[in-house]
Protein backbone atom coordinates (compact mmCIF):
# COMPACT_ATOMS: atom_id res chain seq x y z
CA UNK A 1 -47.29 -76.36 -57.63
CA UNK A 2 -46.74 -78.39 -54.21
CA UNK A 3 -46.50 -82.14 -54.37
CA UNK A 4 -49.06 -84.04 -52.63
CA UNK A 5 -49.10 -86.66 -50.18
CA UNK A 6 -51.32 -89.39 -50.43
CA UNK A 7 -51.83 -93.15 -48.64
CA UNK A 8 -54.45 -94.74 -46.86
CA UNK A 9 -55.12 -95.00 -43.39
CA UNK A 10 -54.57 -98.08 -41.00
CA UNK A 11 -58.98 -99.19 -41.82
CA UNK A 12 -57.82 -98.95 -45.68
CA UNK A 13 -59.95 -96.38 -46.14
CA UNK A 14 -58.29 -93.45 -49.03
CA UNK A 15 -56.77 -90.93 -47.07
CA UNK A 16 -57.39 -87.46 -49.28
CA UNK A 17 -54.42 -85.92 -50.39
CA UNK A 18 -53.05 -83.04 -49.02
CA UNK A 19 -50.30 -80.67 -50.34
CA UNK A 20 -46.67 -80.68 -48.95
CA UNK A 21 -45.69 -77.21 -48.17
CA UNK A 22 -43.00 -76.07 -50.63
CA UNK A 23 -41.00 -74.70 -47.92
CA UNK A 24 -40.89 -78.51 -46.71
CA UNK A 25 -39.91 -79.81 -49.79
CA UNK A 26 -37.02 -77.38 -50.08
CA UNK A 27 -35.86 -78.00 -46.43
CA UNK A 28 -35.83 -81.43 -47.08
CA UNK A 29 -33.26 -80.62 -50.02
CA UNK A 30 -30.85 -78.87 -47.20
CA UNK A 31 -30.19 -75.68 -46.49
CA UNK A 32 -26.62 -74.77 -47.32
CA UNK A 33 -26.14 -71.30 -49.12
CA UNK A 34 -27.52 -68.45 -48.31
CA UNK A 35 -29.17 -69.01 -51.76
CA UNK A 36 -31.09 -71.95 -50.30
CA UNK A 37 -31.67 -69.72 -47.10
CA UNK A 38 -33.62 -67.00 -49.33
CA UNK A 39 -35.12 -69.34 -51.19
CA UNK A 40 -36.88 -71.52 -48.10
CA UNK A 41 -37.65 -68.40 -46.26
CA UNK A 42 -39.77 -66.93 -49.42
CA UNK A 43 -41.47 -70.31 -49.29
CA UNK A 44 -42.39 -69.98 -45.87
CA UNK A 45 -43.71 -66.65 -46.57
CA UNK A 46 -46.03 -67.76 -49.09
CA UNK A 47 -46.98 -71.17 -47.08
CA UNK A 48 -47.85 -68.89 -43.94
CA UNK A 49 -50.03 -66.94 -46.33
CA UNK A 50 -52.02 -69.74 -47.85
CA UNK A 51 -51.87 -71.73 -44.07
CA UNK A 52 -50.21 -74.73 -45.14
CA UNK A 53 -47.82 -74.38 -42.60
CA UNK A 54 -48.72 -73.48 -39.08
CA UNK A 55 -48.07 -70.17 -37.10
CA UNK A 56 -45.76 -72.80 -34.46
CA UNK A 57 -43.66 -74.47 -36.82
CA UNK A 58 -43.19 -71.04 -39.25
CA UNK A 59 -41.84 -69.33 -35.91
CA UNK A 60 -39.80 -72.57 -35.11
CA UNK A 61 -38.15 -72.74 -38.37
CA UNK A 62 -37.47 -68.90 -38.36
CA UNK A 63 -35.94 -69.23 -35.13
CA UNK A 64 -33.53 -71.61 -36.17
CA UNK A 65 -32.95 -69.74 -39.20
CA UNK A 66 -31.94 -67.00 -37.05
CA UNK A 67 -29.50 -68.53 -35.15
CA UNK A 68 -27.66 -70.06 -38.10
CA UNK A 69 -27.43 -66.24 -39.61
CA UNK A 70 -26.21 -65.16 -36.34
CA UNK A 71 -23.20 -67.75 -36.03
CA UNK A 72 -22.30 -66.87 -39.31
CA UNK A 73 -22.02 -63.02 -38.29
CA UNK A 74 -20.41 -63.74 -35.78
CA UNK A 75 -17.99 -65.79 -37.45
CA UNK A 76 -17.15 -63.34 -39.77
CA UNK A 77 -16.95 -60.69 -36.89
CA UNK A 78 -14.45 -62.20 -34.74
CA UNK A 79 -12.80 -64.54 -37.42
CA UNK A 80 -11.30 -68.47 -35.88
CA UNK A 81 -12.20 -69.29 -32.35
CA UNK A 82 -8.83 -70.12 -31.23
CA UNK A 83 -5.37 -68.40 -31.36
CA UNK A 84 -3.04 -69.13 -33.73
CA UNK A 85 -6.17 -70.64 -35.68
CA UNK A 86 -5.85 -70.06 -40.10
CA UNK A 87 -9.03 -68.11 -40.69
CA UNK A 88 -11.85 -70.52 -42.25
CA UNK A 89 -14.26 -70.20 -44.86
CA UNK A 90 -17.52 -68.98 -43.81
CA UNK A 91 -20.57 -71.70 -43.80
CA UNK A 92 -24.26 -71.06 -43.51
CA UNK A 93 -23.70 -74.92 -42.64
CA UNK A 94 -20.81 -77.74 -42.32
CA UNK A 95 -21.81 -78.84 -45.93
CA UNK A 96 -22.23 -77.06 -49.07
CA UNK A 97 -21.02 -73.97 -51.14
CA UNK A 98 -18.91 -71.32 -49.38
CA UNK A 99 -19.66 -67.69 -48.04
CA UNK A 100 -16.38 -66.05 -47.59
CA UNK A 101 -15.94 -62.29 -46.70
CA UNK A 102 -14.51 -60.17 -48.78
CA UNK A 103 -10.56 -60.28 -49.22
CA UNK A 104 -9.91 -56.49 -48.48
CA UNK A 105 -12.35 -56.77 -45.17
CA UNK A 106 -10.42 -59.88 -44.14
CA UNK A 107 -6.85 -57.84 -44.30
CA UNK A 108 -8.42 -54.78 -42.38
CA UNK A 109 -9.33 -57.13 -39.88
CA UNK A 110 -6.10 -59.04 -39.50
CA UNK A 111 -4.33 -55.78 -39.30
CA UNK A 112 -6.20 -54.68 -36.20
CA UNK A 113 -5.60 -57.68 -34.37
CA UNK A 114 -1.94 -57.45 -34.83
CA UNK A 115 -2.12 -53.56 -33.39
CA UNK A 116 -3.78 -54.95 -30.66
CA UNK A 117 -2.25 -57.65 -30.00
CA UNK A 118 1.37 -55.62 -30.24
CA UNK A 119 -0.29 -53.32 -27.38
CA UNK A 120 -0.95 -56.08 -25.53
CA UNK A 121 2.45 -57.46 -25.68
CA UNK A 122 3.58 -53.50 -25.10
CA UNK A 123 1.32 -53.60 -21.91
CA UNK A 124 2.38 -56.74 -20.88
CA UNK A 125 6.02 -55.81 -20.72
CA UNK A 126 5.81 -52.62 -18.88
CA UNK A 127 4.31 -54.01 -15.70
């Protein structure tokens, strides 16, 4: 069940109370795992359905959603963003539980680079 928020207005007349989205009150808890991602996205679902939260703001909050999924990827994709950078956990955001890749993936990856990067230096030496 959604809290409710209720206070009177500036004549001191009762202002009726009206329910607080549950996809508000678990963004207002912070959104650090992709636990906490899931679970605020399933809420927004369900407050679209019963309109407590408005087309606008449902689109604005998926946006943003989106773009924190899509730093992640690409974190994971192309690993540190500088050379000779140690290879960092993975965050949905700066604060809060870990998502790491998975070990084997991680190796795979490193080995590549170093292939390429031996080309490189291969290339680089022949002309």
């Amino acid at each position: 069940m959604s809290q409710t928020v209720e206070g009177k207005a500036k004549d001191g007349a009762p202002v009726v109370a009206a329910p607080v989205p549950k996809s508000v009150t678990l963004a207002s808890g912070g959104i650090t795992t992709m636990h906490d991602a899931q679970r605020f996205l399933s809420a927004l679902v369900t407050d679209i359905m019963t309109e407590e939260v408005s087309i606008r703001k449902a689109n604005a909050a998926c946006n943003a959603m989106g773009k924190l999924f899509k730093g992640v990827e690409m974190q994971q994709k192309y690993g540190p963003s500088s050379e000779g950078a140690t290879a960092e956990p993975l965050l949905l955001v700066a604060h809060g539980p870990q998502l790491v890749p998975a070990p084997d993936k991680v190796a795979a990856k490193e080995e590549r680079r170093k292939l390429l990067l031996a080309e490189l230096e291969a290339l680089d030496k022949a002309s």
